[in-house]
PDB file of N, CA and C in Angstrom:
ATOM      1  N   UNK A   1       9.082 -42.580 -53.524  1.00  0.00           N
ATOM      2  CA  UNK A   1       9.610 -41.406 -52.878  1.00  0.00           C
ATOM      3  C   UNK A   1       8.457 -40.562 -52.331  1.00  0.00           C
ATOM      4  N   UNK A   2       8.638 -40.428 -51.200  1.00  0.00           N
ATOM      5  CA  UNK A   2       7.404 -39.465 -50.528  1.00  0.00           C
ATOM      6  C   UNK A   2       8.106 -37.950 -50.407  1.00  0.00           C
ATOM      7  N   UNK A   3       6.731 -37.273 -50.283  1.00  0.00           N
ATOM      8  CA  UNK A   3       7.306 -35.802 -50.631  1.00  0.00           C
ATOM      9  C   UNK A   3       7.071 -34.995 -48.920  1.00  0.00           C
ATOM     10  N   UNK A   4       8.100 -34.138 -48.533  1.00  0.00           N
ATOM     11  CA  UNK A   4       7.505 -34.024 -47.212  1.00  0.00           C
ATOM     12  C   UNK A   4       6.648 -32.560 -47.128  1.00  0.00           C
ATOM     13  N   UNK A   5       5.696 -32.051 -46.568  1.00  0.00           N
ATOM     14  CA  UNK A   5       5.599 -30.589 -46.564  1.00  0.00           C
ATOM     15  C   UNK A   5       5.725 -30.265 -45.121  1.00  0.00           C
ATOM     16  N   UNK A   6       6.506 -29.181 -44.791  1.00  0.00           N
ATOM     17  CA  UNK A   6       6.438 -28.500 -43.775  1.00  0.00           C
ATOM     18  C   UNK A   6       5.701 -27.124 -43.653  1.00  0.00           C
ATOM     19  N   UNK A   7       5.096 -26.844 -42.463  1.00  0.00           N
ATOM     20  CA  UNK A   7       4.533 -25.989 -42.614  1.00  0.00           C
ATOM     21  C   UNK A   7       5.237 -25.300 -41.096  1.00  0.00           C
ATOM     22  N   UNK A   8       5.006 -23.684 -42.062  1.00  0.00           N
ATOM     23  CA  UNK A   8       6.456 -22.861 -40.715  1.00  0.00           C
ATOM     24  C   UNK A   8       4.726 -22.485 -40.159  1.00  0.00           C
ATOM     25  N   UNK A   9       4.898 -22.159 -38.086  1.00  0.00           N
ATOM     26  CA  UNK A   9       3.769 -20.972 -38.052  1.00  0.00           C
ATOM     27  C   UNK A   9       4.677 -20.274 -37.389  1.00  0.00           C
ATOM     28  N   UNK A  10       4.406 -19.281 -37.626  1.00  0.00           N
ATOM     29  CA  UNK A  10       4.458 -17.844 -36.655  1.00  0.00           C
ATOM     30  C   UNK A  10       3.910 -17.635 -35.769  1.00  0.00           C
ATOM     31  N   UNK A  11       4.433 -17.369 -34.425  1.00  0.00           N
ATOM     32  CA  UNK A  11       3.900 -16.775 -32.898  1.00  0.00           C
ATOM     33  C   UNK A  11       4.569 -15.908 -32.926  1.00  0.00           C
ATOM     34  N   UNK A  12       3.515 -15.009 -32.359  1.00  0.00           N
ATOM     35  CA  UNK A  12       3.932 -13.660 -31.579  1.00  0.00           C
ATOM     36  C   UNK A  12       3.562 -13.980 -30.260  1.00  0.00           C
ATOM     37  N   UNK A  13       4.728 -13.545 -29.527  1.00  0.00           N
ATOM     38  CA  UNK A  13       5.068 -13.432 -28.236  1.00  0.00           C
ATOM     39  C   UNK A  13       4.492 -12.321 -27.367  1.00  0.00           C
ATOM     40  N   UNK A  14       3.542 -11.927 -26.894  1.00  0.00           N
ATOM     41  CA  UNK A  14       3.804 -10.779 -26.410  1.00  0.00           C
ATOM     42  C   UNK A  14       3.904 -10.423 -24.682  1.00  0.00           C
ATOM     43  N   UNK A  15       4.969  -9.304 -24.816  1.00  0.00           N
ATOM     44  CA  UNK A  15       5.320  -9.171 -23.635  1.00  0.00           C
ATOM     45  C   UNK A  15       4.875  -8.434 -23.059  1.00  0.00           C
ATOM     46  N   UNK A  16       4.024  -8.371 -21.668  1.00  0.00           N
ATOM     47  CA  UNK A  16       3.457  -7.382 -20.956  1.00  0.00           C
ATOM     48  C   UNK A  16       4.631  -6.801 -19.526  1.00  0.00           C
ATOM     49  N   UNK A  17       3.959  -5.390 -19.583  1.00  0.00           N
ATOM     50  CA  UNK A  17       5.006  -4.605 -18.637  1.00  0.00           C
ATOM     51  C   UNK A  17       4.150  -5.147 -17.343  1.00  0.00           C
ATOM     52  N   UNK A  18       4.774  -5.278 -16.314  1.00  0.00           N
ATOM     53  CA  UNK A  18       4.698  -6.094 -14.668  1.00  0.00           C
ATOM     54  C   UNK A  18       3.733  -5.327 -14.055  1.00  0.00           C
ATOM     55  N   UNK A  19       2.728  -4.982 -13.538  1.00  0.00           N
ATOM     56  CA  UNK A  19       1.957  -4.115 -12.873  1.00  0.00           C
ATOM     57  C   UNK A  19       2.704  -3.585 -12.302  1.00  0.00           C
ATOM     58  N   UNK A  20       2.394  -1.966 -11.420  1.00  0.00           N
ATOM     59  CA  UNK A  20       3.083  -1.518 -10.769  1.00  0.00           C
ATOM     60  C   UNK A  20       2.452  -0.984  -9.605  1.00  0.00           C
ATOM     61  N   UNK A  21       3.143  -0.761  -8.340  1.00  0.00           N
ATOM     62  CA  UNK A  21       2.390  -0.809  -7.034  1.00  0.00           C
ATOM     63  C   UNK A  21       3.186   0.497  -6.607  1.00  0.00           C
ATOM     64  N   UNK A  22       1.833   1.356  -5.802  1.00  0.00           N
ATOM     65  CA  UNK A  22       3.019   2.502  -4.900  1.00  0.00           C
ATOM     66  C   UNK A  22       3.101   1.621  -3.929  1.00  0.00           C
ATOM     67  N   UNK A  23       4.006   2.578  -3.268  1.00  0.00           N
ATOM     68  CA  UNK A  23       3.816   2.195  -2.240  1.00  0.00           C
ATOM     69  C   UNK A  23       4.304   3.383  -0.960  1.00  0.00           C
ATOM     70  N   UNK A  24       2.973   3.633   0.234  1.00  0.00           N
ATOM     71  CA  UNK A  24       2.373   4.481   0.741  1.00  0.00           C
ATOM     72  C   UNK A  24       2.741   4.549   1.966  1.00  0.00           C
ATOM     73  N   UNK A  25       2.968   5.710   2.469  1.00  0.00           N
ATOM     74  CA  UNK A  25       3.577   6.116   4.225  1.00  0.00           C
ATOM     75  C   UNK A  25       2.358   6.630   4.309  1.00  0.00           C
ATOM     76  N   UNK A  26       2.093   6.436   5.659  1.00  0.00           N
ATOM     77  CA  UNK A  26       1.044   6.751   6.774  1.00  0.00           C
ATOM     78  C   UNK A  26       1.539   7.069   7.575  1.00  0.00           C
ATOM     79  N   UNK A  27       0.697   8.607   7.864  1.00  0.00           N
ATOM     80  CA  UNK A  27       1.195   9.547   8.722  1.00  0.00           C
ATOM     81  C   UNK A  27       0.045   8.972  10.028  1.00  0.00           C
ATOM     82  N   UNK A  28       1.227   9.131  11.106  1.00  0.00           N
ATOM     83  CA  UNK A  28       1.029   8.833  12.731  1.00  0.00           C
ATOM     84  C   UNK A  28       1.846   9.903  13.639  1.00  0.00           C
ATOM     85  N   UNK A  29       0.900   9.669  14.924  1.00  0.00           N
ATOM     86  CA  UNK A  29       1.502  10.919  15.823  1.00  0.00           C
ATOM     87  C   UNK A  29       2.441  10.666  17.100  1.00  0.00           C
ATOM     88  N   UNK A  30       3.532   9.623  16.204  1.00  0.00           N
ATOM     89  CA  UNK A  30       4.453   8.939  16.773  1.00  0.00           C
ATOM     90  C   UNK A  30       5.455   8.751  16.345  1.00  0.00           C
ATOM     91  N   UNK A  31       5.945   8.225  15.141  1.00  0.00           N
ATOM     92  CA  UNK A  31       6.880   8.230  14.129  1.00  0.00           C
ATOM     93  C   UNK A  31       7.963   9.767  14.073  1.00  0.00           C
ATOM     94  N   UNK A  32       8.696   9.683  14.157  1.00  0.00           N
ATOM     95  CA  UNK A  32       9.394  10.904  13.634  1.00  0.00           C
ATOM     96  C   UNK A  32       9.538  11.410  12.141  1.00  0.00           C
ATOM     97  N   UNK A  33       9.726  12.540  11.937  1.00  0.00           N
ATOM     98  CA  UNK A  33      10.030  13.058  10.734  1.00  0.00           C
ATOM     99  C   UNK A  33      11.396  12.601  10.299  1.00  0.00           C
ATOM    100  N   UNK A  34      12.253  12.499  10.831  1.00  0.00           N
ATOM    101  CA  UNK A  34      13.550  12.073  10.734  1.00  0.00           C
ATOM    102  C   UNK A  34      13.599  10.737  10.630  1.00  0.00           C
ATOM    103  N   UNK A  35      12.954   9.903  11.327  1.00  0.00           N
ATOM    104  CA  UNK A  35      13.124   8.828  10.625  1.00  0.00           C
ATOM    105  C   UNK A  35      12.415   8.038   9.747  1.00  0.00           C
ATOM    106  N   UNK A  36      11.206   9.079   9.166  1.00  0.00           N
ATOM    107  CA  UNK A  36      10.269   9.216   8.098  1.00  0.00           C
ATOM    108  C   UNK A  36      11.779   9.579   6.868  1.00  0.00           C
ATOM    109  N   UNK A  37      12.334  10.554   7.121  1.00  0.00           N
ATOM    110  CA  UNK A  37      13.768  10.701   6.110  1.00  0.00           C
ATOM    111  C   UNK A  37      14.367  10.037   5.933  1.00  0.00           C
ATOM    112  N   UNK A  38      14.755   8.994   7.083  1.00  0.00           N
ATOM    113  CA  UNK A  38      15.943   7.860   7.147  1.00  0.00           C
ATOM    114  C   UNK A  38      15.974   6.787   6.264  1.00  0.00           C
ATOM    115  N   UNK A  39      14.562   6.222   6.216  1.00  0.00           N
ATOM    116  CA  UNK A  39      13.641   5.506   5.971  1.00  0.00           C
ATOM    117  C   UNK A  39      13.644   5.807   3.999  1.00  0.00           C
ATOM    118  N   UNK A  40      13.260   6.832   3.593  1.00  0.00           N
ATOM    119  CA  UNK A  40      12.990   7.343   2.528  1.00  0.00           C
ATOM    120  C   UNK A  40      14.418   7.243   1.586  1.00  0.00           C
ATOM    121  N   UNK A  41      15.913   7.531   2.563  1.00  0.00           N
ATOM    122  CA  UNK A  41      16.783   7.683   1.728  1.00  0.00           C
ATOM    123  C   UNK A  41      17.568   6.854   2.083  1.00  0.00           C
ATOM    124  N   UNK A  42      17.547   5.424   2.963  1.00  0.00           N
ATOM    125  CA  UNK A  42      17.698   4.625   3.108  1.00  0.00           C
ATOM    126  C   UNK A  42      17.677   3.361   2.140  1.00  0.00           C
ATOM    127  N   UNK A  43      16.252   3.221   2.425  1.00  0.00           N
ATOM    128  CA  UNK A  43      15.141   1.859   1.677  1.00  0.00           C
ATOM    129  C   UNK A  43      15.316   2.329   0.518  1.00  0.00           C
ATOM    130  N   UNK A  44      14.084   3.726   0.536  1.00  0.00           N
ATOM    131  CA  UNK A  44      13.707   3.873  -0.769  1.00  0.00           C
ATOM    132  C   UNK A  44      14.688   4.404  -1.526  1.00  0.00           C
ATOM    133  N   UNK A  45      15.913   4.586  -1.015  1.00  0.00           N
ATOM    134  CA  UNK A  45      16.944   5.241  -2.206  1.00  0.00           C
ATOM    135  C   UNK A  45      16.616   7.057  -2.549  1.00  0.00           C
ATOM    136  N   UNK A  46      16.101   7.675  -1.997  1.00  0.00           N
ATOM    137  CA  UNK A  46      15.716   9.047  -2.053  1.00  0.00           C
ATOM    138  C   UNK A  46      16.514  10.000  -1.968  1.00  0.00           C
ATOM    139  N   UNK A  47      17.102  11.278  -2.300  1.00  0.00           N
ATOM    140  CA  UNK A  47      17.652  12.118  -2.156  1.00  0.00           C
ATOM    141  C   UNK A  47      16.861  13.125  -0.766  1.00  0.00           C
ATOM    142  N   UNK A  48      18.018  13.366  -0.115  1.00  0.00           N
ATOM    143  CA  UNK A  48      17.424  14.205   1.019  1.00  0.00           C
ATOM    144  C   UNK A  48      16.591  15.065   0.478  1.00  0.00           C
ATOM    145  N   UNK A  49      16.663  15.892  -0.260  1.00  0.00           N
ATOM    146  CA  UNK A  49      15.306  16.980  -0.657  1.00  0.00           C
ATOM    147  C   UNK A  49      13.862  15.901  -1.128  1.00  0.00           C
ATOM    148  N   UNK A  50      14.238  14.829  -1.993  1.00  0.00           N
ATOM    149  CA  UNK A  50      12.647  14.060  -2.107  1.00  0.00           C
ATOM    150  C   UNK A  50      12.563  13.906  -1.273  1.00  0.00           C
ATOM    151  N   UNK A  51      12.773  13.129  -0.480  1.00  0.00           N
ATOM    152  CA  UNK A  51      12.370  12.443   0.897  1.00  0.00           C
ATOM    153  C   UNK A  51      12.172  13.665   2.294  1.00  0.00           C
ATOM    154  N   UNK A  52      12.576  14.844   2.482  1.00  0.00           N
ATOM    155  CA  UNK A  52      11.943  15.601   2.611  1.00  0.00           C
ATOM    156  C   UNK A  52      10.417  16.329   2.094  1.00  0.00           C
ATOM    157  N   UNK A  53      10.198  15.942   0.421  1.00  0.00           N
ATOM    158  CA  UNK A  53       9.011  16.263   0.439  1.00  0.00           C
ATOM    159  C   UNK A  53       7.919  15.613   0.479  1.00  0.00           C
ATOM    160  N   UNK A  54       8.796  14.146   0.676  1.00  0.00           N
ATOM    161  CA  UNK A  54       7.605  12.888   0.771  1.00  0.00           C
ATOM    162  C   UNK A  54       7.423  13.064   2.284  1.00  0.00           C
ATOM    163  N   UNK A  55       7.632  13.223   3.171  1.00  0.00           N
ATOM    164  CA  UNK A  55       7.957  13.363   4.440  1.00  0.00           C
ATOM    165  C   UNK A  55       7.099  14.497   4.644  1.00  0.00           C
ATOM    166  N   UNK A  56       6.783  15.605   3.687  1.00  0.00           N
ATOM    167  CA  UNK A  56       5.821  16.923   4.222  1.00  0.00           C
ATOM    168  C   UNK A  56       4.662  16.228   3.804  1.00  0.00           C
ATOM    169  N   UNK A  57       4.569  15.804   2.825  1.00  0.00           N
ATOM    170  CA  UNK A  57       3.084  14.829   1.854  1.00  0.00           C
ATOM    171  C   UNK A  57       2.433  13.875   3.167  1.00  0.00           C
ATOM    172  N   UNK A  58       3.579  13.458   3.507  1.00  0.00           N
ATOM    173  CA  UNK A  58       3.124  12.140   5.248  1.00  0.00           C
ATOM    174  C   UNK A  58       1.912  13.036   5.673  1.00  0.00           C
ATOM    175  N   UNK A  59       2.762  14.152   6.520  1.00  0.00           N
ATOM    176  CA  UNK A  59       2.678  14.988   7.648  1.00  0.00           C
ATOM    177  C   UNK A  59       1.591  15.708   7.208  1.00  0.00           C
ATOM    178  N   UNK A  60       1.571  16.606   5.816  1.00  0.00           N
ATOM    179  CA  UNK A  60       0.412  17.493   5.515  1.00  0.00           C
ATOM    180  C   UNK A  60      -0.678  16.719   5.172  1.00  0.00           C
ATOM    181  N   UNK A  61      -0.843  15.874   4.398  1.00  0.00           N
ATOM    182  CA  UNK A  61      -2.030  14.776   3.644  1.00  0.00           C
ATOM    183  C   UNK A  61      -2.220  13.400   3.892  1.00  0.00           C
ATOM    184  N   UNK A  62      -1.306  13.629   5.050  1.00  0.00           N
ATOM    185  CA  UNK A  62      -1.691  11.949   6.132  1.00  0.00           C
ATOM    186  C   UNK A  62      -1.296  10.916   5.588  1.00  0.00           C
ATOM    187  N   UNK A  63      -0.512  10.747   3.804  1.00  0.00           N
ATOM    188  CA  UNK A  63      -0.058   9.856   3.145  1.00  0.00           C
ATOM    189  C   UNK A  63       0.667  10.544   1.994  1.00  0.00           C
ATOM    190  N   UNK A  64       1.815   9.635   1.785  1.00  0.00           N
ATOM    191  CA  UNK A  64       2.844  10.197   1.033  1.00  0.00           C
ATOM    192  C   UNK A  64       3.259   8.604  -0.065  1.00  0.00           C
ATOM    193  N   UNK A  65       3.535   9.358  -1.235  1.00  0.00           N
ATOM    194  CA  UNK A  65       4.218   8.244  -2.258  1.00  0.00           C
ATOM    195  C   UNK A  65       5.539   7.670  -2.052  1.00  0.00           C
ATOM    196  N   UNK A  66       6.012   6.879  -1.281  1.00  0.00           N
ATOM    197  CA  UNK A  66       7.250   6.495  -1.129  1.00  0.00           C
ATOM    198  C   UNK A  66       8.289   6.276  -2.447  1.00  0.00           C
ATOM    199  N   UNK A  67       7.598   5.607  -3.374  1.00  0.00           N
ATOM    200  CA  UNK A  67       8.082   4.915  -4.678  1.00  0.00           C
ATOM    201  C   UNK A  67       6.826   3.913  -5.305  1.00  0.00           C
ATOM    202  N   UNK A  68       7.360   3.959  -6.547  1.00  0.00           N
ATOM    203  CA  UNK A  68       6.416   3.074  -7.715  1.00  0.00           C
ATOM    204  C   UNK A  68       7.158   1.962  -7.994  1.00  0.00           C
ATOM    205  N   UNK A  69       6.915   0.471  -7.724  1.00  0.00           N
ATOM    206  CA  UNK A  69       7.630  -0.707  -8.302  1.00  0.00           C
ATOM    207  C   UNK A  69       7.157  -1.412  -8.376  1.00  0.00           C
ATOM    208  N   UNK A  70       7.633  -2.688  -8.757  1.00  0.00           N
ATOM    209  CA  UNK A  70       6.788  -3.891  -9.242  1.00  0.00           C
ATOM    210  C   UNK A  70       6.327  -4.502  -8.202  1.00  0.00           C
ATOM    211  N   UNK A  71       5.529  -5.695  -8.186  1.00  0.00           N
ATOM    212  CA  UNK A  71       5.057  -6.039  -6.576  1.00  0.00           C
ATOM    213  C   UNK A  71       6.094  -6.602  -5.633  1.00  0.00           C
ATOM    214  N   UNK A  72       7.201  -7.301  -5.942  1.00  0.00           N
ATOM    215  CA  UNK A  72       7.972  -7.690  -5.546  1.00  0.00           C
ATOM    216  C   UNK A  72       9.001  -6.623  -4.768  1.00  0.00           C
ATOM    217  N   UNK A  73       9.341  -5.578  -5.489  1.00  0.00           N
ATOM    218  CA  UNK A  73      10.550  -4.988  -4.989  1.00  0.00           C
ATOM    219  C   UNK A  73       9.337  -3.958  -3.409  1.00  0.00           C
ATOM    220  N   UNK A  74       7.967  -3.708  -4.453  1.00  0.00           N
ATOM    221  CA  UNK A  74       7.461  -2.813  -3.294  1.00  0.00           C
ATOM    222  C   UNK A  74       7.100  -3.472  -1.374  1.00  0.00           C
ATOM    223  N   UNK A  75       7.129  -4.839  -2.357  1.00  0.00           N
ATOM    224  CA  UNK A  75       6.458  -5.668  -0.824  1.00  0.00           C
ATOM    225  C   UNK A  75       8.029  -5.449  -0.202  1.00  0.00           C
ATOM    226  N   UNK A  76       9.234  -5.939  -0.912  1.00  0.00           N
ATOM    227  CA  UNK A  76      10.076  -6.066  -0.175  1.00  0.00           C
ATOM    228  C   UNK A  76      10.495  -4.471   0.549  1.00  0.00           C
ATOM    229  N   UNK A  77      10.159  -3.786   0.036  1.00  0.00           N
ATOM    230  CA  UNK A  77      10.801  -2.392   0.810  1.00  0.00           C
ATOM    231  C   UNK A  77       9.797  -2.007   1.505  1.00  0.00           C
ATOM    232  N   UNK A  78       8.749  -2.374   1.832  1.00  0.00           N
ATOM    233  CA  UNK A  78       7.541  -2.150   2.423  1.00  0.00           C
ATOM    234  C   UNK A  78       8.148  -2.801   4.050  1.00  0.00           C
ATOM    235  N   UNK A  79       8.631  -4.263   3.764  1.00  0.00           N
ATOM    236  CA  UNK A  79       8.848  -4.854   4.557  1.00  0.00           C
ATOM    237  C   UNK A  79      10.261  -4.338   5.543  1.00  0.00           C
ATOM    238  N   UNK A  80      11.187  -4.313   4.693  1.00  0.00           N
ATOM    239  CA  UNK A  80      12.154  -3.572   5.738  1.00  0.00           C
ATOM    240  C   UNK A  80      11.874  -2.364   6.081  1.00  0.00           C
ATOM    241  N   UNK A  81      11.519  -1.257   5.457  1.00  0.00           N
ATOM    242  CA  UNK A  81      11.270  -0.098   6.104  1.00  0.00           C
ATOM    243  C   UNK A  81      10.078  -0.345   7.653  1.00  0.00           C
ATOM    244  N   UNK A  82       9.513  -1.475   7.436  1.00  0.00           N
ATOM    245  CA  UNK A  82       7.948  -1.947   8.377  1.00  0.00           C
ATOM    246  C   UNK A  82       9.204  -2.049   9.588  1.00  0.00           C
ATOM    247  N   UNK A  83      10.194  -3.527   9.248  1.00  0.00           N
ATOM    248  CA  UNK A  83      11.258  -3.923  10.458  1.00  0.00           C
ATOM    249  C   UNK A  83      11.952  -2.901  11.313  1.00  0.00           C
ATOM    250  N   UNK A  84      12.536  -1.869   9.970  1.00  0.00           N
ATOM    251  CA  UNK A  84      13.417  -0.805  10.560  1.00  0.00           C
ATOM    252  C   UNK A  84      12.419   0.224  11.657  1.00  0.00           C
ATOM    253  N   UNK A  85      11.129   0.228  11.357  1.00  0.00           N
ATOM    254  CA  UNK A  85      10.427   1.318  12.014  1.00  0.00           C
ATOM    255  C   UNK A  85      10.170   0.248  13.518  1.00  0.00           C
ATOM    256  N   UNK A  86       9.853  -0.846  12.993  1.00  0.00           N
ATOM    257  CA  UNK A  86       9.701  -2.010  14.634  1.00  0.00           C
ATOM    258  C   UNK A  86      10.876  -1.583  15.734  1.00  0.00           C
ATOM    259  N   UNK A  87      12.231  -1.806  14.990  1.00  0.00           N
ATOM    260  CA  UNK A  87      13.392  -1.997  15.593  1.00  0.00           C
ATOM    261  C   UNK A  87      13.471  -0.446  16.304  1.00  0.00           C
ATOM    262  N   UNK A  88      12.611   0.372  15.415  1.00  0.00           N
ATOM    263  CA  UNK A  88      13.295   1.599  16.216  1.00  0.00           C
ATOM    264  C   UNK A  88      11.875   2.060  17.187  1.00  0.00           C
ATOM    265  N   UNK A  89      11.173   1.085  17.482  1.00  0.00           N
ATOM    266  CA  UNK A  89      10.064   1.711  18.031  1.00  0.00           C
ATOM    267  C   UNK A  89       9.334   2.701  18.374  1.00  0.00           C
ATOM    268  N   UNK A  90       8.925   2.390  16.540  1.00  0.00           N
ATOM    269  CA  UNK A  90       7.763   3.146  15.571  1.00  0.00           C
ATOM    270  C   UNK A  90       6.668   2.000  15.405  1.00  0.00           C
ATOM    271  N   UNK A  91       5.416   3.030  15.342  1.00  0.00           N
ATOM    272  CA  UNK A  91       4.546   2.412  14.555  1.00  0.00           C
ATOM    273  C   UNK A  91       3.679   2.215  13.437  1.00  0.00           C
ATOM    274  N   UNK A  92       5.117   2.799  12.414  1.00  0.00           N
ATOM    275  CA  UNK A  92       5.052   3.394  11.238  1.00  0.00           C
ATOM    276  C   UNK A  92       4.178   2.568  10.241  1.00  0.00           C
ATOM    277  N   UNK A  93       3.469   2.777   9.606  1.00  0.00           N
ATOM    278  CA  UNK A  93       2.507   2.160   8.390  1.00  0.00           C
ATOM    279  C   UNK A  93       3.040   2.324   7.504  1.00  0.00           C
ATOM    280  N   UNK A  94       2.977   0.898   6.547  1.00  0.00           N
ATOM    281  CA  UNK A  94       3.024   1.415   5.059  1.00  0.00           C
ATOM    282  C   UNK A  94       1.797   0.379   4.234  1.00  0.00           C
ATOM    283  N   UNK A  95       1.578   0.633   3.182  1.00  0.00           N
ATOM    284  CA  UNK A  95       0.153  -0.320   2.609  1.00  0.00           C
ATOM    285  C   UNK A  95       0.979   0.181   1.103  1.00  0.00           C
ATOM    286  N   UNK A  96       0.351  -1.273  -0.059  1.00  0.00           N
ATOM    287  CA  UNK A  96       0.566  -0.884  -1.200  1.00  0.00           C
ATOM    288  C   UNK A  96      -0.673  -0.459  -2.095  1.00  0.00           C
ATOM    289  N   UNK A  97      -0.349  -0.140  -2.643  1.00  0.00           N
ATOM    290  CA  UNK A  97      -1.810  -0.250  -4.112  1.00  0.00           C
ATOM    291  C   UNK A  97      -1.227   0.329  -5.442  1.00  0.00           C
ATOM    292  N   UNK A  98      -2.278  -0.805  -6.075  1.00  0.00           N
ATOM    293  CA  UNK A  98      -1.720  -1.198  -7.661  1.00  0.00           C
ATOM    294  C   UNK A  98      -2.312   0.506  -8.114  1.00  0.00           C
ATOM    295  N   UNK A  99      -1.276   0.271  -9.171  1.00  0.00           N
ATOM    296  CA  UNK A  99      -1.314   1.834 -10.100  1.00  0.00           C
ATOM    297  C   UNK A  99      -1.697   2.019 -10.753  1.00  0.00           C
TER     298      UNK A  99
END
């Protein structure tokens, strides 16, 4: 009769939180304010008063915080807000950077 031994191990798993990216409006002397708003409470999901003050942040400090997300959601809203400003012929900027 053979004897068996098992041996348990333990892992710890650990889970890291996703980096996070702003992601940044660039103020130009072309773009509208309004559809700097459209844009803000559109895409980014903003309440007319934020997006009004992200919209003064553009205009006064030449760059404004649109939103904070993971790289994925920021590239993607980076990207339609980029289309929506094409379509409406703007030549609206946006750029990300990690947080």
């Amino acid at each position: 009769m053979s004897e068996k031994t098992s041996i348990k191990e333990e892992q710890k798993i650990e889970i890291k939180k996703p980096k996070m990216y702003k992601v940044l409006m660039h103020n130009d002397d072309y773009t509208t304010m309004e559809f700097v708003i459209q844009a803000l409470t559109e895409i980014f999901k903003k309440s007319a008063i934020e997006a009004t003050q992200i919209m003064y942040d553009v205009h006064r400090k030449g760059v404004g915080v649109a939103g904070i997300y993971t790289y994925d959601i920021a590239k993607t809203k980076s990207n339609q807000a980029m289309d929506m400003a094409k379509e409406s012929g703007f030549p609206f900027k946006l750029s990300m950077e990690e947080e």
